[in-house]
Structures are given as structure tokens and as C-alpha cells.
Protein backbone atom coordinates (compact mmCIF):
# COMPACT_ATOMS: atom_id res chain seq x y z
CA UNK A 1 -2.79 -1.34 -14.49
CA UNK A 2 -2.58 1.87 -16.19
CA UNK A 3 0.41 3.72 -17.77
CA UNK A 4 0.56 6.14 -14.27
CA UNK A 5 0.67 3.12 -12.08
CA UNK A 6 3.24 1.36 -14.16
CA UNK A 7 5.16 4.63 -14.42
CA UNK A 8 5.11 4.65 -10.30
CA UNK A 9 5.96 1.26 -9.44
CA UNK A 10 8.72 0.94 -12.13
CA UNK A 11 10.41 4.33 -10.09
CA UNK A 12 9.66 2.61 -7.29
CA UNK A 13 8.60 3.93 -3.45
CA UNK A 14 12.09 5.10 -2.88
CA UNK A 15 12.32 7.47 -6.04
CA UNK A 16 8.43 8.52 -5.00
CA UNK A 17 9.60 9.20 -1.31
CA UNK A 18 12.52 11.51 -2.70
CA UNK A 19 10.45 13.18 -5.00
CA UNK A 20 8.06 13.77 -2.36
CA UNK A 21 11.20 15.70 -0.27
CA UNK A 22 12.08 17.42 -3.27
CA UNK A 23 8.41 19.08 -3.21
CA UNK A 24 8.61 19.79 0.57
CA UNK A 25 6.41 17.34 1.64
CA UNK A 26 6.94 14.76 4.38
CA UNK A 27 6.88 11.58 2.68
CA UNK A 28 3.18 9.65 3.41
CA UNK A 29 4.80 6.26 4.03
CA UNK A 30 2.65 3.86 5.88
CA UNK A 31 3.84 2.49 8.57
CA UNK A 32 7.69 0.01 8.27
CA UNK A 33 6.27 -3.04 10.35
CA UNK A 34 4.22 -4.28 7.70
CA UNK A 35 5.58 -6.89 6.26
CA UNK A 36 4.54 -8.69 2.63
CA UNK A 37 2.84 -11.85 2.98
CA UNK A 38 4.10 -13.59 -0.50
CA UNK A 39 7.69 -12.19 0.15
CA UNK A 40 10.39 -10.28 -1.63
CA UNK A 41 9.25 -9.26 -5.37
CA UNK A 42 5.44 -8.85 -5.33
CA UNK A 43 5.42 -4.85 -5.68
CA UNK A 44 1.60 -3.23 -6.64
CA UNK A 45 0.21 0.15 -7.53
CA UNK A 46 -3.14 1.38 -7.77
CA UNK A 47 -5.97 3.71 -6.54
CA UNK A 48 -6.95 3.32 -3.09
CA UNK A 49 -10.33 2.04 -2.12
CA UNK A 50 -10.40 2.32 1.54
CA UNK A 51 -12.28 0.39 4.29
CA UNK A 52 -12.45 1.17 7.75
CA UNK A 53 -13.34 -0.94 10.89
CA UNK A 54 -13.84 -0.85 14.61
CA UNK A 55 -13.63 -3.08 17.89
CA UNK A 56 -17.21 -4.67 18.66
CA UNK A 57 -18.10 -7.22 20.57
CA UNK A 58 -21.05 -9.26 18.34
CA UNK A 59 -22.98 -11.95 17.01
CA UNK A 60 -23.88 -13.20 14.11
CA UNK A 61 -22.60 -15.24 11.20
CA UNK A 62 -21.03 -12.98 9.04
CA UNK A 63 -19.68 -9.02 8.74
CA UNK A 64 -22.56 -8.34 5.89
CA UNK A 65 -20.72 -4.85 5.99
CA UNK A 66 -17.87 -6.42 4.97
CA UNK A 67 -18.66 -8.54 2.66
CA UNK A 68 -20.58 -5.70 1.06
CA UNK A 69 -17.31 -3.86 0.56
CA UNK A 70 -15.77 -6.53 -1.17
CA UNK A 71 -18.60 -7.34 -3.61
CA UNK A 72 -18.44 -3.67 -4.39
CA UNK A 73 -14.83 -3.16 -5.11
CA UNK A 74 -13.90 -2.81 -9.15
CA UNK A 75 -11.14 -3.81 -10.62
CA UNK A 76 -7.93 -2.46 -10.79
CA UNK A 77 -8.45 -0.95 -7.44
CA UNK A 78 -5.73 -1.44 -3.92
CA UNK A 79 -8.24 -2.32 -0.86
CA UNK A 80 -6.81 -0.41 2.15
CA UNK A 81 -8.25 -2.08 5.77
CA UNK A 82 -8.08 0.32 8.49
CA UNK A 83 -8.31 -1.81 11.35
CA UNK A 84 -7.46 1.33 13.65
CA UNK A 85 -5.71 -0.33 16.61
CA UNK A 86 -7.42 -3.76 16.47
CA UNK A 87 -5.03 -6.55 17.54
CA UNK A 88 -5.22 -9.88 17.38
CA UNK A 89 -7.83 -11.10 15.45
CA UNK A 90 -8.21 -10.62 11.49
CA UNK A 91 -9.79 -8.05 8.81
CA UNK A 92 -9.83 -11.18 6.67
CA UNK A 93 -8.65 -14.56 5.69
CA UNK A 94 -8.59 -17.02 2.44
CA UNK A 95 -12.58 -16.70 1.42
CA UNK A 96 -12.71 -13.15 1.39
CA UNK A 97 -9.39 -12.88 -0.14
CA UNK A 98 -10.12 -15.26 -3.10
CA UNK A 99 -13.43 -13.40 -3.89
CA UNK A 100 -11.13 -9.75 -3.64
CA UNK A 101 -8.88 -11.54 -6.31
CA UNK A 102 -11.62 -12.99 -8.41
CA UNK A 103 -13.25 -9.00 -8.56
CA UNK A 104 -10.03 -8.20 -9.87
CA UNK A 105 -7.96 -6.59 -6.99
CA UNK A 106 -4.38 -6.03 -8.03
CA UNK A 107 -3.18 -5.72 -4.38
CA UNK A 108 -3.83 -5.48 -0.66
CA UNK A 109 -2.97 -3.48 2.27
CA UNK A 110 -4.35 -4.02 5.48
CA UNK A 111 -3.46 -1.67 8.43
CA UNK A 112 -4.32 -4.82 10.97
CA UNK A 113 -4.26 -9.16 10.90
CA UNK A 114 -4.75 -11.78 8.30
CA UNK A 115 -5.00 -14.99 8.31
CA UNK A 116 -4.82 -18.18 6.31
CA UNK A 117 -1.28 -17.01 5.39
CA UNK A 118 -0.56 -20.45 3.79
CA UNK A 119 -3.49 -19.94 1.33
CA UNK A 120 -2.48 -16.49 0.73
CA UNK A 121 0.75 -17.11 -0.36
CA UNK A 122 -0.29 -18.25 -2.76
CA UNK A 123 -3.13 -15.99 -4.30
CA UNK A 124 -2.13 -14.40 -7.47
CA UNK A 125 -2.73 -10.91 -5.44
CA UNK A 126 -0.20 -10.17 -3.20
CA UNK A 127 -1.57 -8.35 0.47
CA UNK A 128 0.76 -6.31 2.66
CA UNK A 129 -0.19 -6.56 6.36
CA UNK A 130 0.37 -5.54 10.01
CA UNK A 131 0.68 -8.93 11.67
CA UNK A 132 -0.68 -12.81 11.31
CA UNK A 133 -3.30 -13.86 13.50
CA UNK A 134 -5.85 -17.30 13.82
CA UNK A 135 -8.53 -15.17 15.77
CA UNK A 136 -11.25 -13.99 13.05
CA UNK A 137 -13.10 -11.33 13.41
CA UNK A 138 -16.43 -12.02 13.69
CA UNK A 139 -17.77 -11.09 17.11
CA UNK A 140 -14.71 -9.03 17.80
CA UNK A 141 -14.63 -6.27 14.44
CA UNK A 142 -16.65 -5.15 11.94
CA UNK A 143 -15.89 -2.99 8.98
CA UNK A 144 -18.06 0.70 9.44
CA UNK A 145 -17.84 2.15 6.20
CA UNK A 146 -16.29 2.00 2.91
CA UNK A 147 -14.70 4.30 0.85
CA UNK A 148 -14.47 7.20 3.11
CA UNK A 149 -11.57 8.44 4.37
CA UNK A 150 -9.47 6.53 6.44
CA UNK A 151 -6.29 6.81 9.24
CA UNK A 152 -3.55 4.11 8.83
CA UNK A 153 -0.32 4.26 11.15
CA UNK A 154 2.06 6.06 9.38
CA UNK A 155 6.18 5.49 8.88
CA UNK A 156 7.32 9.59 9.70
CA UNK A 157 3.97 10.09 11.01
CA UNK A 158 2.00 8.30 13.31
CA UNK A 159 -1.45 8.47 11.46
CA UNK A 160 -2.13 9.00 7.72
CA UNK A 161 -5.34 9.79 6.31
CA UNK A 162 -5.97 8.72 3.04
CA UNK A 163 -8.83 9.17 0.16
CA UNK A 164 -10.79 7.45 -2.03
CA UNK A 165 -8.53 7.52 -4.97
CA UNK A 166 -5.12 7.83 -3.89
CA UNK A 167 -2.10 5.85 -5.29
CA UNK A 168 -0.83 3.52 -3.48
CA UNK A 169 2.36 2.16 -4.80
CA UNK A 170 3.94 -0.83 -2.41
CA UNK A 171 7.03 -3.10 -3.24
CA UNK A 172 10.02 -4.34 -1.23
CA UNK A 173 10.96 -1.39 0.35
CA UNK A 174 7.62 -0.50 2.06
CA UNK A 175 4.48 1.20 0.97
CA UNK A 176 3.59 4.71 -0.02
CA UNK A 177 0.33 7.07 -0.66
CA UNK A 178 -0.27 9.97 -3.01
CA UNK A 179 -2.98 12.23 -2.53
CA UNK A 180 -4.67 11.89 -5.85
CA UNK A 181 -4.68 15.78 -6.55
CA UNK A 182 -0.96 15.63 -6.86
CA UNK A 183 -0.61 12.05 -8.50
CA UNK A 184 0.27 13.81 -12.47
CA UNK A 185 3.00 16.47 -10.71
CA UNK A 186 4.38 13.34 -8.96
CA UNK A 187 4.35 11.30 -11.88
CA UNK A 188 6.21 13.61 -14.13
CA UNK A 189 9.02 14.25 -11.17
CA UNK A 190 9.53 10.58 -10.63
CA UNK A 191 10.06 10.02 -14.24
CA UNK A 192 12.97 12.93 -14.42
CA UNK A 193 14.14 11.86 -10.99
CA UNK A 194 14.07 8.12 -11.95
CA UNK A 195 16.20 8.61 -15.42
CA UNK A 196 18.81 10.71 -13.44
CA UNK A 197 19.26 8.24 -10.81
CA UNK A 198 19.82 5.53 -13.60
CA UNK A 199 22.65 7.67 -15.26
CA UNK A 200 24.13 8.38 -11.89
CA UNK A 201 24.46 4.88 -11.05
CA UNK A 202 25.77 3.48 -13.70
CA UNK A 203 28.66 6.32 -13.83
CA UNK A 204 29.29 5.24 -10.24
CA UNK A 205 29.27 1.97 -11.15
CA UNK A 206 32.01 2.66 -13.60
CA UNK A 207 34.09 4.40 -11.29
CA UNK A 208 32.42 8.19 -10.98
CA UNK A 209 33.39 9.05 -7.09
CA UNK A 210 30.69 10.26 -4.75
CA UNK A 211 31.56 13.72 -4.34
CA UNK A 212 32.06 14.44 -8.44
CA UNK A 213 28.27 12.85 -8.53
CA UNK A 214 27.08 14.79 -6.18
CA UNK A 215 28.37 17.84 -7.64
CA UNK A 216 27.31 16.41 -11.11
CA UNK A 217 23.67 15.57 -10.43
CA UNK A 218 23.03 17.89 -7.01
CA UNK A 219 21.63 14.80 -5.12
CA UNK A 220 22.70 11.07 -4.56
């Protein structure tokens, strides 16, 4: 993981959301029901590298599409599964998420179902999804494309589109995208915004009220 991403989760999704207000912009949170499959404390950050999908009723033995994707991803990278609106059966399950880990994957979100969710727990790389599901998907979805740009349900807006390349920064308190043209502004920001929200605290902690805090550091 480099310094940026470090820099990013350390802040956090909640200091990235503010700073996000603080620029004007609507926050690009992905969407609250997704829920981390290895629990509390498994927080990731790293470029996007997006796959997309789509309902189809087919036959065969395998999504060579798919697996495609996943032999092509490089490390370091966050696969993002677009399932857009599939429910029910799976983007993936244990096979294909061992061979994401073994290419060096540092984390997962999938917009759609997993399964396996035994064997996933415990992978070393921790996957963020929309629901749990036995069905797979073969004969029911196939992935389309691969890195292109993709629409995921959003948190404050019901679709987000996101690059090739964006940050994606998850950890307990949901997930988060930045458009990778603004990624260094952001960065700086959450730094300043993180260190003042450190000092802040701890004066409150030691007795500071709310309203001198406010006054003291313009936001709380």
C-alpha cells in the first residue's frame, strides 16, 4: 500500500466524507447496506479496478470473462463488482477469491452476492459485499467488461459511477470513492482535517465544552 493510501485509511472514511463537504462536494459513499464479511477491523484502501456484470440466462462451465478479469488484476489494486441489480445468486465465491488474494488484491468490494462466507472469513483479504447468497452465477450472470467505468448504488446518491483508478478507502464505518483527479487535493485536506480533529478531541476529552470547540476549531 502506498504512502496516499495509508495516509487515507489512517484519516479514515469519516474524515474523507467531511473533507469532501468542506470542498462542496456530495460525499461518493457507496451504498450503507453493505456489510464486511470478516467483521469489525478489516479497513482497505486502494485504486479501483472495476468489473461490471449483467443478468443472462447461460450455459457453460465457467464465466471465461470473469475469470479473465481476475487473472488480469495487479497487485495492490481494490476489485469493484458491479453486479447492477442482480439478486440472489453470486459475483463470486472461495476459488475465485483465493486466486484474487494470491494476485495480490488488498481488498474487495462487490456491489452484489458472495458466497462461501465461511471460507472467506477467513482469507487474508477482507471483501465488503451487498448480501450472502448459495446460488452461483453461472447460467444466471456474467461479468461484460473490465475496467471501464462502472455504476454502484450509492449512500446520498442512488448510483455512483466510478473509474479505473479511483481510491477506494473502506473500514468500519462504510466505504468511500475518490475520483482519482482529486485524490492529492483530498489527501492534503484529510491530513490538516485529520490532525485538527485529534487536538479537538483530546481537549474535549479533557474537559473543553462543545460550544468553546466549536468556536475554537470552526467545525466539530
Amino acid at each position: 500500500m502506498t504512502e496516499v493510501y495509508k495516509q487515507l485509511l489512517a484519516a479514515g472514511t469519516a474524515v474523507v466524507s467531511d473533507v469532501f463537504d468542506t470542498l462542496g462536494l456530495q460525499p461518493p459513499i457507496l451504498d450503507t447496506g453493505l456489510f464486511a464479511v470478516k467483521g469489525a477491523s478489516h479497513g482497505f484502501a486502494g485504486p479501483a479496478y472495476t468489473v461490471t456484470g449483467e443478468n443472462h440466462l447461460w450455459s457453460g462451465s465457467g464465466d471465461r470473462v470473469k475469470l479473465g478479469a481476475i487473472d488480469a488484476m495487479p497487485a495492490g489494486v481494490v476489485p469493484l463488482w458491479a453486479g447492477n441489480g442482480v439478486q440472489g445468486v453470486c459475483c463470486f465465491g472461495d476459488l475465485l477469491a483465493s486466486a484474487m488474494q494470491a494476485r495480490g488484491c488488498i481488498g474487495v468490494v462487490v456491489d452484489g452476492g458472495v458466497r462461501d462466507i465461511a471460507f472467506l472469513r477467513q482469507c487474508k483479504m477482507p471483501i465488503v459485499a451487498r448480501y450472502r447468497t448459495p446460488a452461483q452465477a453461472i447460467g444466471r450472470w456474467r461479468v461484460t467488461a473490465k475496467q471501464v467505468p462502472v455504476q454502484v448504488r450509492g449512500g446520498l446518491a442512488e448510483l455512483l459511477t466510478v473509474y479505473p483508478g479511483d481510491a477506494i478507502v473502506a473500514d468500519d464505518d462504510g466505504v468511500i470513492v475518490i475520483p482519482e483527479k482529486i485524490v492529492s487535493t483530498v489527501v492534503d485536506k484529510v491530513i490538516e482535517w485529520a490532525k485538527t480533529e485529534t487536538t479537538s478531541r483530546d481537549e474535549i476529552q479533557r474537559g473543553l465544552p462543545l460550544l468553546a470547540a466549536l468556536e475554537k476549531y470552526g467545525h466539530l
